[in-house]
N, C-alpha and C. Protein backbone atom coordinates (compact mmCIF):
# COMPACT_ATOMS: atom_id res chain seq x y z
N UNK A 1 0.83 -1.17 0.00
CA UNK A 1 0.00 0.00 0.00
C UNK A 1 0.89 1.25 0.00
N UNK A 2 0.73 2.10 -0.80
CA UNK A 2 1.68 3.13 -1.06
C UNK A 2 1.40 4.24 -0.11
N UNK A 3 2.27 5.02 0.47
CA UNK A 3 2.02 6.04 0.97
C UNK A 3 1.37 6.91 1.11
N UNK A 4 1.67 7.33 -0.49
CA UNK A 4 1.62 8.81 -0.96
C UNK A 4 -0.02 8.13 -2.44
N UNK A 5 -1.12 8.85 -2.22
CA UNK A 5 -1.45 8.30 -3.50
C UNK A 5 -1.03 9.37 -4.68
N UNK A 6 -0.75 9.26 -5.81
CA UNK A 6 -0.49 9.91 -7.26
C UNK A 6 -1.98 10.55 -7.78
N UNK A 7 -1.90 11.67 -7.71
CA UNK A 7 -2.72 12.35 -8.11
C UNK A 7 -3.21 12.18 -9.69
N UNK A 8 -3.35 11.85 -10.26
CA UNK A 8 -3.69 11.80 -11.81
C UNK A 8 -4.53 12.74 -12.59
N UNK A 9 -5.39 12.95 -12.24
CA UNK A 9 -6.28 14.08 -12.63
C UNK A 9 -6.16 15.37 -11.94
N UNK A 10 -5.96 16.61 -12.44
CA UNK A 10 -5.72 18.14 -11.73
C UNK A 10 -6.93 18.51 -11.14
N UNK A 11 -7.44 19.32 -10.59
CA UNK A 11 -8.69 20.21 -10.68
C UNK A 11 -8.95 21.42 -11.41
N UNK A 12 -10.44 20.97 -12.22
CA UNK A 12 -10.46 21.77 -12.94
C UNK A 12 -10.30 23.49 -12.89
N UNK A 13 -9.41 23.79 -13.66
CA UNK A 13 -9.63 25.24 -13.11
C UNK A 13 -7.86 25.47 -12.91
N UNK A 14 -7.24 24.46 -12.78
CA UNK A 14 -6.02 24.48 -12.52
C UNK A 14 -4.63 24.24 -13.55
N UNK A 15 -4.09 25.76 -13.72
CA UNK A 15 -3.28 25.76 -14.98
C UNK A 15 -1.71 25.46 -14.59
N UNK A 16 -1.15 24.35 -15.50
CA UNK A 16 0.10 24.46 -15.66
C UNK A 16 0.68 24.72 -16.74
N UNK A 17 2.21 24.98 -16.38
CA UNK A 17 3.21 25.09 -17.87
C UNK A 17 4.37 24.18 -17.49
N UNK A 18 4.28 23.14 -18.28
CA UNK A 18 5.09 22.14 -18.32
C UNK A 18 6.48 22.56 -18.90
N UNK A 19 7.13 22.34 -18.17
CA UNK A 19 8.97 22.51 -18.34
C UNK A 19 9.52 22.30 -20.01
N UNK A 20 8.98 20.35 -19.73
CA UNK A 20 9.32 19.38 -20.79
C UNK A 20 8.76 19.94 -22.06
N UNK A 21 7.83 19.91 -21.92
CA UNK A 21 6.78 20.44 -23.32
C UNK A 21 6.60 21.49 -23.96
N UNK A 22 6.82 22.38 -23.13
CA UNK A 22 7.03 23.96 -23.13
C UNK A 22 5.49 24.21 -23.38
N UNK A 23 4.52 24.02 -22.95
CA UNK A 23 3.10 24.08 -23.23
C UNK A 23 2.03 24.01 -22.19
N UNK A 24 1.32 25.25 -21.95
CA UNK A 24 -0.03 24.90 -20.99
C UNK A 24 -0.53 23.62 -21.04
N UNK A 25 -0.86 23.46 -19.49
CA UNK A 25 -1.71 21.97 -19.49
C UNK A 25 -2.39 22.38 -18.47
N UNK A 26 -3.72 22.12 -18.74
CA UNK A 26 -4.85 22.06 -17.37
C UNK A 26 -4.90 20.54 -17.15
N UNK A 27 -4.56 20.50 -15.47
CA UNK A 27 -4.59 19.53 -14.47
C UNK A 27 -2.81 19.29 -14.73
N UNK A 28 -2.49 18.89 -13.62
CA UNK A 28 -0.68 18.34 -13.32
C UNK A 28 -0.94 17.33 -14.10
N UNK A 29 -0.47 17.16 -15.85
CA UNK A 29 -0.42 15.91 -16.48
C UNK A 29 0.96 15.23 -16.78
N UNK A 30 1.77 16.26 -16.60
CA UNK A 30 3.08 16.00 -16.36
C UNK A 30 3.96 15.66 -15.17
N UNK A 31 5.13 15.21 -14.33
CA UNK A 31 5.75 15.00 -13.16
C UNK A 31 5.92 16.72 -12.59
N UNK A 32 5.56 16.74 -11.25
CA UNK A 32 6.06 18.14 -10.66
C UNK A 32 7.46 17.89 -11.07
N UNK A 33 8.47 18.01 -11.21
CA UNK A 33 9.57 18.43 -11.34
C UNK A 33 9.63 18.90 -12.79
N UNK A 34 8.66 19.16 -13.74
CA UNK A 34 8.46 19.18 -14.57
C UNK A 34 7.91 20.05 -15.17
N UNK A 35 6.94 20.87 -14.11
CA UNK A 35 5.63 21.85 -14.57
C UNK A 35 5.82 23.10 -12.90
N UNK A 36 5.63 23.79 -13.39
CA UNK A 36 5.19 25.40 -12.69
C UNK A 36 3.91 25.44 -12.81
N UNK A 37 3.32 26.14 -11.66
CA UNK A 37 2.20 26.21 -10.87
C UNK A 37 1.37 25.48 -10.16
N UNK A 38 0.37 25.35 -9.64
CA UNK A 38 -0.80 25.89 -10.68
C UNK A 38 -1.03 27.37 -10.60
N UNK A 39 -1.66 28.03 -12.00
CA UNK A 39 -2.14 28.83 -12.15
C UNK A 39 -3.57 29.24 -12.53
N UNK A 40 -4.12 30.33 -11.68
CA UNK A 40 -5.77 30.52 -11.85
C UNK A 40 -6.08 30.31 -13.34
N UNK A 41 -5.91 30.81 -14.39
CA UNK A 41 -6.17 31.18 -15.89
C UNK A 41 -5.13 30.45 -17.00
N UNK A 42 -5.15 29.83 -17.98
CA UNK A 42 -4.47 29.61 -18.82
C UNK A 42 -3.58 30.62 -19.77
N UNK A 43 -3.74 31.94 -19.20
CA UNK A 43 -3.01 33.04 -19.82
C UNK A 43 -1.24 33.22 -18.72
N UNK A 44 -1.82 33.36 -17.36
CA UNK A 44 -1.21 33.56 -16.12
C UNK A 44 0.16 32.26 -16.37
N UNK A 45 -0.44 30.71 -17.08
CA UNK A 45 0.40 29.92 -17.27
C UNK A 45 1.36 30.08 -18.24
N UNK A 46 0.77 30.38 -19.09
CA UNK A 46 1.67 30.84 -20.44
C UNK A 46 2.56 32.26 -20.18
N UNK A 47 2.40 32.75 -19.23
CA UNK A 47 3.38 33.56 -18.73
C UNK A 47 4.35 33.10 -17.79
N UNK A 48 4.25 31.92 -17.39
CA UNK A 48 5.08 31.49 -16.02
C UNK A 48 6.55 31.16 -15.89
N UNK A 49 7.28 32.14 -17.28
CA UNK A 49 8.91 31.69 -17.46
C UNK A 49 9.22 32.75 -17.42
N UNK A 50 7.80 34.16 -18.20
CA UNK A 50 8.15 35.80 -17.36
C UNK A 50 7.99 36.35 -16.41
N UNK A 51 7.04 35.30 -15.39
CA UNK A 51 6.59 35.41 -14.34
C UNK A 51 8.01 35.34 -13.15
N UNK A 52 8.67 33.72 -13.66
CA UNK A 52 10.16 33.47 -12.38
C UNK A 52 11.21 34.50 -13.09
N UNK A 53 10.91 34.88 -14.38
CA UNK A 53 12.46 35.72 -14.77
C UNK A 53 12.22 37.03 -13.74
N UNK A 54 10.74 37.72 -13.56
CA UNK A 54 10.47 39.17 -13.18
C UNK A 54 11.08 38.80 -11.51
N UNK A 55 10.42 37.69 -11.05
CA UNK A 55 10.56 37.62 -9.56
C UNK A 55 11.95 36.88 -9.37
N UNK A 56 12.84 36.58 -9.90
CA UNK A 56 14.01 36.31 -9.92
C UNK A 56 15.14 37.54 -9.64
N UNK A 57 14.70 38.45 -11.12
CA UNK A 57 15.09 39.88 -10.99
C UNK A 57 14.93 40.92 -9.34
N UNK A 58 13.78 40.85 -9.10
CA UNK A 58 13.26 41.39 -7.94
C UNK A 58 14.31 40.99 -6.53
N UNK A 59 14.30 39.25 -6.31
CA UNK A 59 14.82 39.07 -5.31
C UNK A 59 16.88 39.51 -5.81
N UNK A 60 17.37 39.03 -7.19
CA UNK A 60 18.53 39.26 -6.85
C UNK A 60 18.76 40.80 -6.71
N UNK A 61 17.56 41.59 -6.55
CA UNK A 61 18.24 42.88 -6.26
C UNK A 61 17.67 43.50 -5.37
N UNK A 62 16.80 42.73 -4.60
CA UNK A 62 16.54 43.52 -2.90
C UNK A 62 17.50 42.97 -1.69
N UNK A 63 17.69 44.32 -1.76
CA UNK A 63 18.91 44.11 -0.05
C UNK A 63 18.87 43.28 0.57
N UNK A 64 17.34 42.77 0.92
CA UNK A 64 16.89 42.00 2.23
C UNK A 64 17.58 40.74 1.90
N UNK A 65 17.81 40.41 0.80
CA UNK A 65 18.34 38.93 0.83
C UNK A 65 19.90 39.26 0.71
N UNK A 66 20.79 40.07 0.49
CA UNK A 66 22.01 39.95 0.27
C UNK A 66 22.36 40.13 1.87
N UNK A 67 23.64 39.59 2.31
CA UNK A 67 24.09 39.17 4.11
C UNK A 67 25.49 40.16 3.23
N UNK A 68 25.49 41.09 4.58
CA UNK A 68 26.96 41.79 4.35
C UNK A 68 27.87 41.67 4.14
N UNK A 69 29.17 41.95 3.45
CA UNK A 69 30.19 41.34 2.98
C UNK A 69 30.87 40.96 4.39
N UNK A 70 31.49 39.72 4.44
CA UNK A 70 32.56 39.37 5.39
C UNK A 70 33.62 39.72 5.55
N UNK A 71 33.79 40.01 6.93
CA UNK A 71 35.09 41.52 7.63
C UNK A 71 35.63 40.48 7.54
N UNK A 72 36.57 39.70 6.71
CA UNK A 72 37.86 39.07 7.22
C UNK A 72 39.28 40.15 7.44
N UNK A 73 40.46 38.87 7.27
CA UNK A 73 41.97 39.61 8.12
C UNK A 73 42.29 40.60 6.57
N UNK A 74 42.57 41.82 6.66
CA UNK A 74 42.85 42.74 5.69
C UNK A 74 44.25 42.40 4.99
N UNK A 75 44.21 41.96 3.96
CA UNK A 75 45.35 41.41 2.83
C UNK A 75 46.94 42.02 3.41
N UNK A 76 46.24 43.47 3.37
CA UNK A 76 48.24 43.93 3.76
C UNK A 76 49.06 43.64 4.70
């Protein structure tokens, strides 16, 4: 008896964009390691590679995530 059961069918209403395929799919028909989201709308999916580039951008350039440079022993 397996653990985990495998979901097979998505709920309707639920958009992905598959990695592999490069293509919207309503319901997870592909492996998660495979597909981004879900997303509300099939438009929202077909955006979901400008969606991680924008929020990618965002985090590598807010402060909050960069940790101060390290005071090590001064070269000279």
């Amino acid at each position: 008896m397996p653990l985990f059961k495998r979901r097979t069918a998505g709920k309707p209403g639920e958009w992905f964009y598959c990695l592999e395929h490069k293509k919207v799919e309503e319901g997870p028909d592909c492996p998660g390691k495979d597909r981004m989201g879900p997303y509300a709308t099939p438009k929202e999916a077909a955006q979901a590679m400008e969606t991680a580039r924008d929020r990618n951008a965002e985090w590598e350039t807010d402060p909050r995530w960069h940790d101060a440079p390290a005071s090590g022993p001064d070269p000279d």
